[in-house]
C-alpha atoms as a PDB file:
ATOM      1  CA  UNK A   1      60.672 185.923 115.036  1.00  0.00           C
ATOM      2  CA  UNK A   2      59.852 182.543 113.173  1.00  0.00           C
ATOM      3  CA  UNK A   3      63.151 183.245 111.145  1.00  0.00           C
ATOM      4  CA  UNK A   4      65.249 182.743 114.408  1.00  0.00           C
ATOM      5  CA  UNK A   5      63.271 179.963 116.209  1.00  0.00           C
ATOM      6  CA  UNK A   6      64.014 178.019 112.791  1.00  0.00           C
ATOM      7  CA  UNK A   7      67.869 178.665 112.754  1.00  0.00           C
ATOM      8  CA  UNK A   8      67.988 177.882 116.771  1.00  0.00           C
ATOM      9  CA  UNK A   9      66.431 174.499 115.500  1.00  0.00           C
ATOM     10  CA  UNK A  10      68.357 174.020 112.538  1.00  0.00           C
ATOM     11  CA  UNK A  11      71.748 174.703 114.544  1.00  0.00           C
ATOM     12  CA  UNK A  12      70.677 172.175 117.462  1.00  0.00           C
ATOM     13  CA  UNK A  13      69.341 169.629 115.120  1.00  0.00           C
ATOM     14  CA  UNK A  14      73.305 169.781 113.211  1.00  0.00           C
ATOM     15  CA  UNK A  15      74.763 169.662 116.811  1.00  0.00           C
ATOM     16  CA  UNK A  16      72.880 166.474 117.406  1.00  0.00           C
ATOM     17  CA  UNK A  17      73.673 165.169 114.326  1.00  0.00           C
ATOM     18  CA  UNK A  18      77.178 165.776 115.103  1.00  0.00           C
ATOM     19  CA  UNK A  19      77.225 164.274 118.377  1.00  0.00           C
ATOM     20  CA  UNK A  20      75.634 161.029 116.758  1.00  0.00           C
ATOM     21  CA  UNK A  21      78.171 160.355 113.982  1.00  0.00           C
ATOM     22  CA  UNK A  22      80.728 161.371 116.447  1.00  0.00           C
ATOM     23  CA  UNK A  23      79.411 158.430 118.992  1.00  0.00           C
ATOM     24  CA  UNK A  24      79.092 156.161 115.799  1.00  0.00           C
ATOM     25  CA  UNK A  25      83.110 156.661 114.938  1.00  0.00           C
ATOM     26  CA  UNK A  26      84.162 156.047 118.502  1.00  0.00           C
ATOM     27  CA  UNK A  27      81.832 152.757 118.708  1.00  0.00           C
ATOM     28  CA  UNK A  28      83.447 151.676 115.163  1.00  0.00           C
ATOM     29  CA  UNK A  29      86.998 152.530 116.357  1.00  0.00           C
ATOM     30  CA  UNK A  30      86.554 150.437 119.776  1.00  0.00           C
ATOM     31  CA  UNK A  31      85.068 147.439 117.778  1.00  0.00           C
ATOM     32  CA  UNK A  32      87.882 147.246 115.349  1.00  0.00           C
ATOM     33  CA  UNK A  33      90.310 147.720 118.704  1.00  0.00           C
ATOM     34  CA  UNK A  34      91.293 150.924 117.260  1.00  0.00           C
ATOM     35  CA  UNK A  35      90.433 153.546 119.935  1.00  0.00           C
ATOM     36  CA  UNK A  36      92.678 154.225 122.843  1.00  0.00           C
ATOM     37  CA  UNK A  37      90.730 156.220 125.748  1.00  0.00           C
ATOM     38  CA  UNK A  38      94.156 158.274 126.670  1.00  0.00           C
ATOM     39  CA  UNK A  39      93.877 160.040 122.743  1.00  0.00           C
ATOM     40  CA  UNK A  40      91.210 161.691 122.979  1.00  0.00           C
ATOM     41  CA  UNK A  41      91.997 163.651 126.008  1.00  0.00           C
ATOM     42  CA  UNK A  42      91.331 167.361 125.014  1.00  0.00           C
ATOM     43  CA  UNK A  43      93.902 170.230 125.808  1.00  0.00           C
ATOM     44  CA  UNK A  44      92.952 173.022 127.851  1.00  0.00           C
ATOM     45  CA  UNK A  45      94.009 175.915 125.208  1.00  0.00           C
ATOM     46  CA  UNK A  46      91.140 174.836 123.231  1.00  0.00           C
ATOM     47  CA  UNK A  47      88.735 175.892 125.548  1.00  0.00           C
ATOM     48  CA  UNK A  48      90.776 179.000 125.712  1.00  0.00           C
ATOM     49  CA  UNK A  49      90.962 179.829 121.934  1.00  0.00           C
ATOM     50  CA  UNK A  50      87.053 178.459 121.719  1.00  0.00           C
ATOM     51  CA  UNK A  51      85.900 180.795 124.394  1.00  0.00           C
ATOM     52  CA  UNK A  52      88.007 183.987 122.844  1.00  0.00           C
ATOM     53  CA  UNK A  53      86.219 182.992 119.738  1.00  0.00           C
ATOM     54  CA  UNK A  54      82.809 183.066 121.518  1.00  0.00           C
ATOM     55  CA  UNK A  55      83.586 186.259 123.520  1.00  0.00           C
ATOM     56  CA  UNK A  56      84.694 188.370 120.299  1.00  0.00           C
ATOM     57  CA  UNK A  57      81.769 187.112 118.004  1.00  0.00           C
ATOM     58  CA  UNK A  58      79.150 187.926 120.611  1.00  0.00           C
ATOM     59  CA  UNK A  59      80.788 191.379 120.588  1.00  0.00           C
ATOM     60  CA  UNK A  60      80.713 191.672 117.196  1.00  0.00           C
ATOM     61  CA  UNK A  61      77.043 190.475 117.320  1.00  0.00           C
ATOM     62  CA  UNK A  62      76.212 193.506 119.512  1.00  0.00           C
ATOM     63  CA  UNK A  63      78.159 196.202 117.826  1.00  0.00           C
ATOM     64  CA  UNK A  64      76.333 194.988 114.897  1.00  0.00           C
ATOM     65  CA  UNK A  65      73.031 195.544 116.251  1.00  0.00           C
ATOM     66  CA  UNK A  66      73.319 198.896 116.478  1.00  0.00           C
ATOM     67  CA  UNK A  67      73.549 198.984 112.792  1.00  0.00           C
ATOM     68  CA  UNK A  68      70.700 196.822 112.009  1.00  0.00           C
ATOM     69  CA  UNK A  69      67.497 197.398 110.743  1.00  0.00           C
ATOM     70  CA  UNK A  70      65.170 197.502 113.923  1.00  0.00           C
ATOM     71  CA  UNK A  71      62.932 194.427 113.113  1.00  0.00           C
ATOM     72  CA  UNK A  72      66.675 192.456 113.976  1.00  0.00           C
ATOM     73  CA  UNK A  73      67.833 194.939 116.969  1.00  0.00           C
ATOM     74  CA  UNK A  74      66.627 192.682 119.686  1.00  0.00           C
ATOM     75  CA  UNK A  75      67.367 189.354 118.027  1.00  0.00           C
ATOM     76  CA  UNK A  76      71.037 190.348 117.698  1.00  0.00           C
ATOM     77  CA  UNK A  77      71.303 191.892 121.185  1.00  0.00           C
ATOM     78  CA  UNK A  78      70.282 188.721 122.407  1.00  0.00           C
ATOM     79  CA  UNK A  79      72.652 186.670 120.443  1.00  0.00           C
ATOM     80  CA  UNK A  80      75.605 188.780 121.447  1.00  0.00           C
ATOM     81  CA  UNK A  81      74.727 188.388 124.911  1.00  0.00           C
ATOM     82  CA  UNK A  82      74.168 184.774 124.830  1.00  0.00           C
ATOM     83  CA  UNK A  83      77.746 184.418 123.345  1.00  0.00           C
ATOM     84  CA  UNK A  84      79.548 186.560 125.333  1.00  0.00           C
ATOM     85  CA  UNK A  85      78.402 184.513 127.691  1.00  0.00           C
ATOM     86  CA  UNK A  86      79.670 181.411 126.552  1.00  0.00           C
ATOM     87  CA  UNK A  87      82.732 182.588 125.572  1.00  0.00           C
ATOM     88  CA  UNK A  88      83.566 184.275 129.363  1.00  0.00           C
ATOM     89  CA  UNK A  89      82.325 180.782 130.187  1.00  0.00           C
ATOM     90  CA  UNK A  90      84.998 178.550 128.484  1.00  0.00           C
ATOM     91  CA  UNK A  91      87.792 181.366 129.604  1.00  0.00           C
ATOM     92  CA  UNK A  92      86.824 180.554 133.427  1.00  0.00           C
ATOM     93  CA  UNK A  93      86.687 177.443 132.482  1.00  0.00           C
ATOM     94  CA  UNK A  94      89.783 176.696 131.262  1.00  0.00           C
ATOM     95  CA  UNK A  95      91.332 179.343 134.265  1.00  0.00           C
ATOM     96  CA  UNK A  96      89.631 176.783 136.418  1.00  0.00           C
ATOM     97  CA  UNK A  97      91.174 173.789 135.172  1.00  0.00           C
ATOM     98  CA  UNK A  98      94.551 175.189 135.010  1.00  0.00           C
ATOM     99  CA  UNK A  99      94.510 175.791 138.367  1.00  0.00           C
ATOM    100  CA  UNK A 100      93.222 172.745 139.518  1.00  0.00           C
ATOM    101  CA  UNK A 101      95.945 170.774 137.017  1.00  0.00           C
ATOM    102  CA  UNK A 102      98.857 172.404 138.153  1.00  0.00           C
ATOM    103  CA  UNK A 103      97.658 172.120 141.770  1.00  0.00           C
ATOM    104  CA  UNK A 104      98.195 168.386 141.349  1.00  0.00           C
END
């Protein structure tokens, strides 16, 4: 249990660190007069492919549970919920802002 309370902090500690260097760039690029705001507008089909991605590893996650030593059963079961989940979340997502964009 220890084992994956570690790698949940381990994977949100990278994600922050992400986010920070990702804020530092942008603050860099807009005090050089480098950054334009209408660039980094992000295209719908990557929430698309992202939430395919999510949806097929979170299957794989489960159908790999049932393979796994029982100690890691629940752990992965949980996992491959939790991603399904985010995956079927980006897909209605990105249904939801197609519609909205072509309604405009």
């Amino acid at each position: 249990m220890t084992g994956w309370v570690l790698i949940l902090i381990a994977a949100m500690i990278s994600y922050i660190l992400l986010a920070y260097l990702e804020h530092k760039k942008k603050i860099d690029m807009i005090d050089r007069g480098l950054w334009k705001p209408e660039e980094r507008k992000e295209k719908p089909e990557h929430r698309l492919i992202s939430g395919i991605f999510f949806l097929l590893l979170g299957v794989a996650l489960l159908i790999c549970s049932y393979s796994a030593e029982p100690d890691l059963t629940g752990g992965l079961k949980i996992s491959g919920m939790l991603t399904i989940a985010a995956g079927i979340t980006l897909v209605a997502a990105y249904i939801i802002g197609k519609k909205s964009h072509t309604a405009v």
